[in-house]
ModelCIF file with pLDDT and N, C-alpha, C, O atoms, coordinates in Angstrom:
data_MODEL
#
_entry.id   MODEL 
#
_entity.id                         1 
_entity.type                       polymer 
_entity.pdbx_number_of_molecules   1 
#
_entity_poly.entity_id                      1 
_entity_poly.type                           'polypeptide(L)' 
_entity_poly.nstd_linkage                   no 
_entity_poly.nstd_monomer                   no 
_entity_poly.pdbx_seq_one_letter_code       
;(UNK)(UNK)(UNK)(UNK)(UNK)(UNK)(UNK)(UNK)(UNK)(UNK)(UNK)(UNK)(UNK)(UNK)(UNK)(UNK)
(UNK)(UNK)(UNK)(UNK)(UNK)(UNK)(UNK)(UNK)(UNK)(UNK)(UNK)(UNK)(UNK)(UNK)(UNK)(UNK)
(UNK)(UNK)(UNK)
;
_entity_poly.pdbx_seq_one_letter_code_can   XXXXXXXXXXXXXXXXXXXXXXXXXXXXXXXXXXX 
_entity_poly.pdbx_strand_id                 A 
#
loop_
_entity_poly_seq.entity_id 
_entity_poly_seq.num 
_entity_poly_seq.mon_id 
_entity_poly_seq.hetero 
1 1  UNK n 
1 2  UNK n 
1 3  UNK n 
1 4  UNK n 
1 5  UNK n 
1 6  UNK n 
1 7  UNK n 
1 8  UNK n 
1 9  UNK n 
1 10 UNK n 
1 11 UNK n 
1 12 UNK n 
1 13 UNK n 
1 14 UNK n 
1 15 UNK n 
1 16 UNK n 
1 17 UNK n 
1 18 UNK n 
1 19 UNK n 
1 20 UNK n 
1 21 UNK n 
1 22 UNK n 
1 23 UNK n 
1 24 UNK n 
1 25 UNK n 
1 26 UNK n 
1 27 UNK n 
1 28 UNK n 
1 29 UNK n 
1 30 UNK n 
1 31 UNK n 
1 32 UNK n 
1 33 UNK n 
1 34 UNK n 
1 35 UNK n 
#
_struct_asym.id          A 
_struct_asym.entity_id   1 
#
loop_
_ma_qa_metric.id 
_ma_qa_metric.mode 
_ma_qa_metric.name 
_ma_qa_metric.software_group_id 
_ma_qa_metric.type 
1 global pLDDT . pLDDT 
2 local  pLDDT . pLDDT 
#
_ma_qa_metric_global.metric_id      1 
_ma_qa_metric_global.metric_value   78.43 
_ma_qa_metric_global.model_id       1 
_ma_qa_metric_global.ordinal_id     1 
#
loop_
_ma_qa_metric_local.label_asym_id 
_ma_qa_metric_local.label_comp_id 
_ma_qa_metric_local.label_seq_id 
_ma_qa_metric_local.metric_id 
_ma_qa_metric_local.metric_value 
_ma_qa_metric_local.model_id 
_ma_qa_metric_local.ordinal_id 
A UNK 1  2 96.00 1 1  
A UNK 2  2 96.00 1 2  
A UNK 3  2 96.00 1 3  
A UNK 4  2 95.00 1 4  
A UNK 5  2 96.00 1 5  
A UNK 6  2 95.00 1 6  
A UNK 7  2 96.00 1 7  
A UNK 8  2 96.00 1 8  
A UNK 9  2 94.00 1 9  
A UNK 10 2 95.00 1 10 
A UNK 11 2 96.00 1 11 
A UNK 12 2 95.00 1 12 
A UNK 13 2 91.00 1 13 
A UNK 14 2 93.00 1 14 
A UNK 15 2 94.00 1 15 
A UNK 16 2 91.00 1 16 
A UNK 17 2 88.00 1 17 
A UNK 18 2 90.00 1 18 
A UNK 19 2 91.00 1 19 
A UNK 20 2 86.00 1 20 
A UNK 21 2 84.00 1 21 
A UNK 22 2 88.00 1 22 
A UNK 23 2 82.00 1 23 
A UNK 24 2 74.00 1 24 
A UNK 25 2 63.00 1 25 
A UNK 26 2 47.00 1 26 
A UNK 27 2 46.00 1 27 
A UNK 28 2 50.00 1 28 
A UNK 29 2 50.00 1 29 
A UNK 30 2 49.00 1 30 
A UNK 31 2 46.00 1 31 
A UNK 32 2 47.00 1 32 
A UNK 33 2 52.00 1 33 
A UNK 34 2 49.00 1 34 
A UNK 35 2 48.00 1 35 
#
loop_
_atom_site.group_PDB 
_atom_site.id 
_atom_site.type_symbol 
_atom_site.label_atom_id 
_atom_site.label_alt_id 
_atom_site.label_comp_id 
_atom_site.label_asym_id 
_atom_site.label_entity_id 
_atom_site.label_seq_id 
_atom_site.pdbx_PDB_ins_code 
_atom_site.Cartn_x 
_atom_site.Cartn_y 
_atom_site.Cartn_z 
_atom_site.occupancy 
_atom_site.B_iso_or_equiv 
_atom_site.pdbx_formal_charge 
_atom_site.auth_seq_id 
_atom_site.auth_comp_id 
_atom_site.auth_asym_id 
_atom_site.auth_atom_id 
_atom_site.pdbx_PDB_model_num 
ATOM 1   N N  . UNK A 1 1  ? 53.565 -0.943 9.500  1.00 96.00 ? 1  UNK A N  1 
ATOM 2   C CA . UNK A 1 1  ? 53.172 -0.241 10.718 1.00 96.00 ? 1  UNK A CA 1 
ATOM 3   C C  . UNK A 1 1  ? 54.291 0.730  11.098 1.00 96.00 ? 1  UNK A C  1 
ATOM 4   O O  . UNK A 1 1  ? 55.279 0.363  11.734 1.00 96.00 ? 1  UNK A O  1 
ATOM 5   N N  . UNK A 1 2  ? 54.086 2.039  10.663 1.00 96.00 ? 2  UNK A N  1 
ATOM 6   C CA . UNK A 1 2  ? 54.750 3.218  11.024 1.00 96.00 ? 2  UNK A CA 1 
ATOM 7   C C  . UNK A 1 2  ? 54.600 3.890  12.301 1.00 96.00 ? 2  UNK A C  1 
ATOM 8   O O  . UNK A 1 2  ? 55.319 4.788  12.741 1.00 96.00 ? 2  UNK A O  1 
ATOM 9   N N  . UNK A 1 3  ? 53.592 3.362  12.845 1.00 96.00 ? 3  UNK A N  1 
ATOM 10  C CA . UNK A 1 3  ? 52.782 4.252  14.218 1.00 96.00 ? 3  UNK A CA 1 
ATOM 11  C C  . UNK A 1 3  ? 53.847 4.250  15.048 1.00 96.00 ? 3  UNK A C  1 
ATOM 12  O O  . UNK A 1 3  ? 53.375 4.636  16.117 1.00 96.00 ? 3  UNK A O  1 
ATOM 13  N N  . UNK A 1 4  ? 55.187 4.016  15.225 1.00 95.00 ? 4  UNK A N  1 
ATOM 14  C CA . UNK A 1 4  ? 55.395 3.873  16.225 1.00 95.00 ? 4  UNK A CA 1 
ATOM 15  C C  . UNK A 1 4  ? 57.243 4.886  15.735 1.00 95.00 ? 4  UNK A C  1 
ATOM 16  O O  . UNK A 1 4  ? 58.251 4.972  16.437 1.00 95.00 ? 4  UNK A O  1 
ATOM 17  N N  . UNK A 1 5  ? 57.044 5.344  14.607 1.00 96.00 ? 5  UNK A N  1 
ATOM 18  C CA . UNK A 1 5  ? 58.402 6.208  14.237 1.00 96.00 ? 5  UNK A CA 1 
ATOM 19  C C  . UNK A 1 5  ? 58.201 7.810  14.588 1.00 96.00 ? 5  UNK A C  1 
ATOM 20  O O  . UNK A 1 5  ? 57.153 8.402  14.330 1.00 96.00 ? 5  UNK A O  1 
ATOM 21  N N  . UNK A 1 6  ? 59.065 8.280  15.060 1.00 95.00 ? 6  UNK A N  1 
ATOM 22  C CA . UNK A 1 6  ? 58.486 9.672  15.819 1.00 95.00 ? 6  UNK A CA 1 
ATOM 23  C C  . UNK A 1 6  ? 58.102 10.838 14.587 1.00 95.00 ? 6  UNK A C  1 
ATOM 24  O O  . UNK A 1 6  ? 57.368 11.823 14.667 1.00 95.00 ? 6  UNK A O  1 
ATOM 25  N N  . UNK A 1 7  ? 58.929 10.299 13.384 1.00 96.00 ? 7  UNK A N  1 
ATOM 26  C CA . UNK A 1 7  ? 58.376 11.270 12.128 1.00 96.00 ? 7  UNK A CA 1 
ATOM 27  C C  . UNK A 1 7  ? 56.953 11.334 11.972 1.00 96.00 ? 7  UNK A C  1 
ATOM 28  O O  . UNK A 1 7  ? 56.342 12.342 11.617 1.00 96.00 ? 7  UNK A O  1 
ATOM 29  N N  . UNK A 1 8  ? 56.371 10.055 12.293 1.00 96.00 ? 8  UNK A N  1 
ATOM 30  C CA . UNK A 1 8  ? 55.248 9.810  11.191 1.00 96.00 ? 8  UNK A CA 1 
ATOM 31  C C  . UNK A 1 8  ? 54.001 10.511 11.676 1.00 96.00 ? 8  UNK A C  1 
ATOM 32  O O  . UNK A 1 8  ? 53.022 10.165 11.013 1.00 96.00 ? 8  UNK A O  1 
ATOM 33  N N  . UNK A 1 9  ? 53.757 11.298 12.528 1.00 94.00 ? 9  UNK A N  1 
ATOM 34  C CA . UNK A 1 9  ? 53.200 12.220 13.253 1.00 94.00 ? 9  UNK A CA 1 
ATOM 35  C C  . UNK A 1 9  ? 53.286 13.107 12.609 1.00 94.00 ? 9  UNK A C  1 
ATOM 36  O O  . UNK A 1 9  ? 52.398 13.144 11.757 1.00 94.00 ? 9  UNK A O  1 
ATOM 37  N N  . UNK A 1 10 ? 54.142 14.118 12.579 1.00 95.00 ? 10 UNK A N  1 
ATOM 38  C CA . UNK A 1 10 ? 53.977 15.475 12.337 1.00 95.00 ? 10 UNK A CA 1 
ATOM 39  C C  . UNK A 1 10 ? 53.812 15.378 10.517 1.00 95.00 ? 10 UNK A C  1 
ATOM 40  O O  . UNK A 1 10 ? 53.168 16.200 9.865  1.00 95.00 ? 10 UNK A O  1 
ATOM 41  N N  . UNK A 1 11 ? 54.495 14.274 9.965  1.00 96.00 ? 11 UNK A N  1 
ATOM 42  C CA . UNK A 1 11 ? 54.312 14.263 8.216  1.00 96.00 ? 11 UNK A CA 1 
ATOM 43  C C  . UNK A 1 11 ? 52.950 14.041 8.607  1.00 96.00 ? 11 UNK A C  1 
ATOM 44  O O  . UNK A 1 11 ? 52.299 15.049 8.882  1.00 96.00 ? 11 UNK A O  1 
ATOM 45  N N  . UNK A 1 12 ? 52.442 13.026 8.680  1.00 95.00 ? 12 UNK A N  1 
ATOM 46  C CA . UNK A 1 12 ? 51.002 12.563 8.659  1.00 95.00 ? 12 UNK A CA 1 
ATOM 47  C C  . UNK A 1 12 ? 50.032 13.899 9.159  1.00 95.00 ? 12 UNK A C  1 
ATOM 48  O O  . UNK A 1 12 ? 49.056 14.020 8.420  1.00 95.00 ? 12 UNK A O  1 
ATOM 49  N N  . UNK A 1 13 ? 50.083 14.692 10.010 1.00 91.00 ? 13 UNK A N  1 
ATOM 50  C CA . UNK A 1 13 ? 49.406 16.078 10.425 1.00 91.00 ? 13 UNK A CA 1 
ATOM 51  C C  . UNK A 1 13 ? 49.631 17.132 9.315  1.00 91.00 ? 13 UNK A C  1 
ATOM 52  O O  . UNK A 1 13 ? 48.742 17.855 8.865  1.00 91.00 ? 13 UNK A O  1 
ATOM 53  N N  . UNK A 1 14 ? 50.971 17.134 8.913  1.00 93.00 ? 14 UNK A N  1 
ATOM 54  C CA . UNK A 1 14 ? 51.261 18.123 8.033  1.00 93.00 ? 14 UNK A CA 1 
ATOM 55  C C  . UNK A 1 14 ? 50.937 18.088 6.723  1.00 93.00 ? 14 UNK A C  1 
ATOM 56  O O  . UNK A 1 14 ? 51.109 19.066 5.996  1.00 93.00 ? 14 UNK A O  1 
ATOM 57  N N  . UNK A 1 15 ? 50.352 16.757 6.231  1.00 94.00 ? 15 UNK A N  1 
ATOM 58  C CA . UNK A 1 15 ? 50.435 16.468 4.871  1.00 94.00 ? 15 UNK A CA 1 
ATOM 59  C C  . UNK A 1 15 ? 48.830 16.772 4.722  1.00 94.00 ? 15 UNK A C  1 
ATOM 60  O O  . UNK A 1 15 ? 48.282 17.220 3.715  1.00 94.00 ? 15 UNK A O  1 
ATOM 61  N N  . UNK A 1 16 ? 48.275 16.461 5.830  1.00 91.00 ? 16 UNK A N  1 
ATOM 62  C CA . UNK A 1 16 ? 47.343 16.453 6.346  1.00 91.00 ? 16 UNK A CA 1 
ATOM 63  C C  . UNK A 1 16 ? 46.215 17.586 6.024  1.00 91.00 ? 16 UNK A C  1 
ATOM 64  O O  . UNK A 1 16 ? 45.273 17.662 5.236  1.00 91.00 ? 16 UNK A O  1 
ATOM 65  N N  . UNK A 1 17 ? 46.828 18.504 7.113  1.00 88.00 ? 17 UNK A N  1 
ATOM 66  C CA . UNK A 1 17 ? 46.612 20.424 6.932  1.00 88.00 ? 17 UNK A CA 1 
ATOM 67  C C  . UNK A 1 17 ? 46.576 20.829 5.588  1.00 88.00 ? 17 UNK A C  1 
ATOM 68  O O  . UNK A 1 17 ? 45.576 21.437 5.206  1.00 88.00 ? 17 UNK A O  1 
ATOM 69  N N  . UNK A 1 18 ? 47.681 20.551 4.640  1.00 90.00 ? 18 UNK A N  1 
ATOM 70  C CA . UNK A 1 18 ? 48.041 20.824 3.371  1.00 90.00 ? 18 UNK A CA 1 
ATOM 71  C C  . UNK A 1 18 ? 46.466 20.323 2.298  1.00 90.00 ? 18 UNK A C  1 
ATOM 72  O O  . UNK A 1 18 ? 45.696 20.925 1.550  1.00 90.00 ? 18 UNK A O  1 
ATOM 73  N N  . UNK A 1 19 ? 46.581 19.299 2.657  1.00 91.00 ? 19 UNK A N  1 
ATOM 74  C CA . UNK A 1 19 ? 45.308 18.406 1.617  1.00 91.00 ? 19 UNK A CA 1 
ATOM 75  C C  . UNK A 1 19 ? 44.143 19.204 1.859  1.00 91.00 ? 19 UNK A C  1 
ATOM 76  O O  . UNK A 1 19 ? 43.405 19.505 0.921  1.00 91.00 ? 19 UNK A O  1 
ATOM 77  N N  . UNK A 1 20 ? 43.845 19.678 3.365  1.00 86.00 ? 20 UNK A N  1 
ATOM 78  C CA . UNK A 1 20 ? 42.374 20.944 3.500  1.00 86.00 ? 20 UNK A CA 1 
ATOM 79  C C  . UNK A 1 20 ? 42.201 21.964 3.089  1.00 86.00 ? 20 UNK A C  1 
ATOM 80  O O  . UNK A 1 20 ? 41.203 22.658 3.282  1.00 86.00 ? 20 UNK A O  1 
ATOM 81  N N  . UNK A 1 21 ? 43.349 22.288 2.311  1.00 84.00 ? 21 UNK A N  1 
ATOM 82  C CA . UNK A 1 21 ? 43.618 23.602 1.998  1.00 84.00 ? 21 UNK A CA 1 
ATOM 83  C C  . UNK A 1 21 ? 43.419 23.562 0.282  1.00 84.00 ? 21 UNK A C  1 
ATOM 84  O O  . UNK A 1 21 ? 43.299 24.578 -0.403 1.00 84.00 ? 21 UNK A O  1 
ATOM 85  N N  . UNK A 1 22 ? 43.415 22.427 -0.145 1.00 88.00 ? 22 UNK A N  1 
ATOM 86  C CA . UNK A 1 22 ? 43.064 22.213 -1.548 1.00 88.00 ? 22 UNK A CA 1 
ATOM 87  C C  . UNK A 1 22 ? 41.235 21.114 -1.397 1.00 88.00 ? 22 UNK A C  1 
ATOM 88  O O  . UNK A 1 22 ? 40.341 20.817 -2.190 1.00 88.00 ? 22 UNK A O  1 
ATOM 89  N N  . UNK A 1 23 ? 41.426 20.942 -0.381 1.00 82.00 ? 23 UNK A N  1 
ATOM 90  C CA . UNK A 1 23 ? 39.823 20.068 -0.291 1.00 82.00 ? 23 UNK A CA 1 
ATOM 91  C C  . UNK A 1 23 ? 39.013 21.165 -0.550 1.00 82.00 ? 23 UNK A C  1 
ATOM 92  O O  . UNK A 1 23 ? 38.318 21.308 -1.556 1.00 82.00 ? 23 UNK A O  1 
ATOM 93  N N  . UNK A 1 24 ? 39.142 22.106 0.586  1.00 74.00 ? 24 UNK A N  1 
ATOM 94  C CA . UNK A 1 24 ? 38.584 22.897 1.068  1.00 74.00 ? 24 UNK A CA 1 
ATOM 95  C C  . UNK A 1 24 ? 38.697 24.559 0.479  1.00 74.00 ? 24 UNK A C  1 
ATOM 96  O O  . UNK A 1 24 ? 38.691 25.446 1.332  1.00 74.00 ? 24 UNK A O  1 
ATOM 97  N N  . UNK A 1 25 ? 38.779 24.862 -0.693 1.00 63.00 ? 25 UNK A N  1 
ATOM 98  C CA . UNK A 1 25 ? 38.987 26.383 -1.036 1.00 63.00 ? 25 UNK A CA 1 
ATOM 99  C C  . UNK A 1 25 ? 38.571 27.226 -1.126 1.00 63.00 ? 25 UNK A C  1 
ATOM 100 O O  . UNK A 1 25 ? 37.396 27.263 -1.490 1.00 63.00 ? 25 UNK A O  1 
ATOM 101 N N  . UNK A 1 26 ? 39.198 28.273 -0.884 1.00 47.00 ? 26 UNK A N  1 
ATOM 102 C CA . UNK A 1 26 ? 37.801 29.272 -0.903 1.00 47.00 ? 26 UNK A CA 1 
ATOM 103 C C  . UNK A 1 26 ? 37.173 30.222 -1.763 1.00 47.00 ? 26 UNK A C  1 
ATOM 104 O O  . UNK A 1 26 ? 36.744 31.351 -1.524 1.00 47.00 ? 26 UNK A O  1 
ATOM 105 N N  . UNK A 1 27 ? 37.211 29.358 -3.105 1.00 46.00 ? 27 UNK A N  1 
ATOM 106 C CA . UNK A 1 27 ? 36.365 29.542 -3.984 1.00 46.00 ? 27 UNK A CA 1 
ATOM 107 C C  . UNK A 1 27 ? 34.832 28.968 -4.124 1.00 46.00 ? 27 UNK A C  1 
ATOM 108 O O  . UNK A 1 27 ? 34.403 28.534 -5.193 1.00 46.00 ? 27 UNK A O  1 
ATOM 109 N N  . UNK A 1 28 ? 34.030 29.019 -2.872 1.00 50.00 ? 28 UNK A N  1 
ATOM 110 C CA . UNK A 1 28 ? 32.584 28.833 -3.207 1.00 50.00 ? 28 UNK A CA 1 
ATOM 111 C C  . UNK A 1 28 ? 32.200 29.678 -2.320 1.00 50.00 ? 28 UNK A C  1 
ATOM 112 O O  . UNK A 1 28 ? 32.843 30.065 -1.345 1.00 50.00 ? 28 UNK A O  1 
ATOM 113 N N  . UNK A 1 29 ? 30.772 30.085 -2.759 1.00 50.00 ? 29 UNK A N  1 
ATOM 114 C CA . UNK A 1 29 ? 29.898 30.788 -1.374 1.00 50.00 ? 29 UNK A CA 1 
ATOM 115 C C  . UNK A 1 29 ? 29.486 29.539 -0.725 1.00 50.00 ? 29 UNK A C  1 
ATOM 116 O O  . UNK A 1 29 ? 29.138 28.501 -1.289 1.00 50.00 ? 29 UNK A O  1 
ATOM 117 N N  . UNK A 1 30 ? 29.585 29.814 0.759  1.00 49.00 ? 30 UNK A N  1 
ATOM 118 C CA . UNK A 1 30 ? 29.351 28.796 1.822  1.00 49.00 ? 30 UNK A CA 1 
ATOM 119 C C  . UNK A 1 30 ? 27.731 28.725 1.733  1.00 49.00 ? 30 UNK A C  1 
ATOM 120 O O  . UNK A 1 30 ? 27.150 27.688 1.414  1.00 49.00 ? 30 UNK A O  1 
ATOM 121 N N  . UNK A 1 31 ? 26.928 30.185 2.112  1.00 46.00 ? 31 UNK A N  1 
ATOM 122 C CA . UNK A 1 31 ? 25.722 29.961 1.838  1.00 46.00 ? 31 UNK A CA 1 
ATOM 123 C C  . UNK A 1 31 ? 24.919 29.471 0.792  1.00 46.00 ? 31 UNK A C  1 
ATOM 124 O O  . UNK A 1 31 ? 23.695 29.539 0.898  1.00 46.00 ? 31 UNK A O  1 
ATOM 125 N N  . UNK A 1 32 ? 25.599 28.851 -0.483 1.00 47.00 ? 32 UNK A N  1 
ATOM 126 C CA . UNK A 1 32 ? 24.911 28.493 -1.107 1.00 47.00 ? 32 UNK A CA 1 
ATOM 127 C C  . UNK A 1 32 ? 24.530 26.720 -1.250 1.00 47.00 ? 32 UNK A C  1 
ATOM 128 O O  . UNK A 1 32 ? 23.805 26.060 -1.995 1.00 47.00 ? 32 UNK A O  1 
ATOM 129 N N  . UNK A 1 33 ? 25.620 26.351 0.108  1.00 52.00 ? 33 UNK A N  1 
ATOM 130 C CA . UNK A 1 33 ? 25.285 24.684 0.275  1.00 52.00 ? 33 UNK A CA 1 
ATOM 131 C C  . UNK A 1 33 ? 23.830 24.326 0.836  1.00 52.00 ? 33 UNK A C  1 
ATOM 132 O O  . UNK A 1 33 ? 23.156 23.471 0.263  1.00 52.00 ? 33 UNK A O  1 
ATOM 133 N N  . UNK A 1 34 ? 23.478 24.830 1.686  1.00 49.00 ? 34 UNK A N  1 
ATOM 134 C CA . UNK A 1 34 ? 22.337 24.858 2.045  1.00 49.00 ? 34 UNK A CA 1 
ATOM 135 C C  . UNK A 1 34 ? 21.497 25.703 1.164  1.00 49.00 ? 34 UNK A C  1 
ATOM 136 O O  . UNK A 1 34 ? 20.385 25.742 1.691  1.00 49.00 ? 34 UNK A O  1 
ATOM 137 N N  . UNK A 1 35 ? 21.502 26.350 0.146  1.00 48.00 ? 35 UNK A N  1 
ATOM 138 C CA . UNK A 1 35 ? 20.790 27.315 -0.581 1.00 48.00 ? 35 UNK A CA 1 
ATOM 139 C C  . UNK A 1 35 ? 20.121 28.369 0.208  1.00 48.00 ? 35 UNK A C  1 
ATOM 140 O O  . UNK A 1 35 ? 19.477 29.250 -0.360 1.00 48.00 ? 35 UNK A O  1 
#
């Protein structure tokens, strides 16, 4: 239980942001999820 170390916030947000940015790329057409 880390919840309570003042780091583990901004790593945990930041590592966070980082991971959406490879989840999320913007290599697809959006309109084609819904077709």
């Amino acid at each position: 239980n880390l919840q309570d170390q003042p780091w583990i916030i901004p790593v945990v947000w930041t590592g966070t942001a980082i991971s959406f940015l490879f989840l999320y790329p913007a290599t697809y057409n959006l309109l084609e999820i819904p077709a």
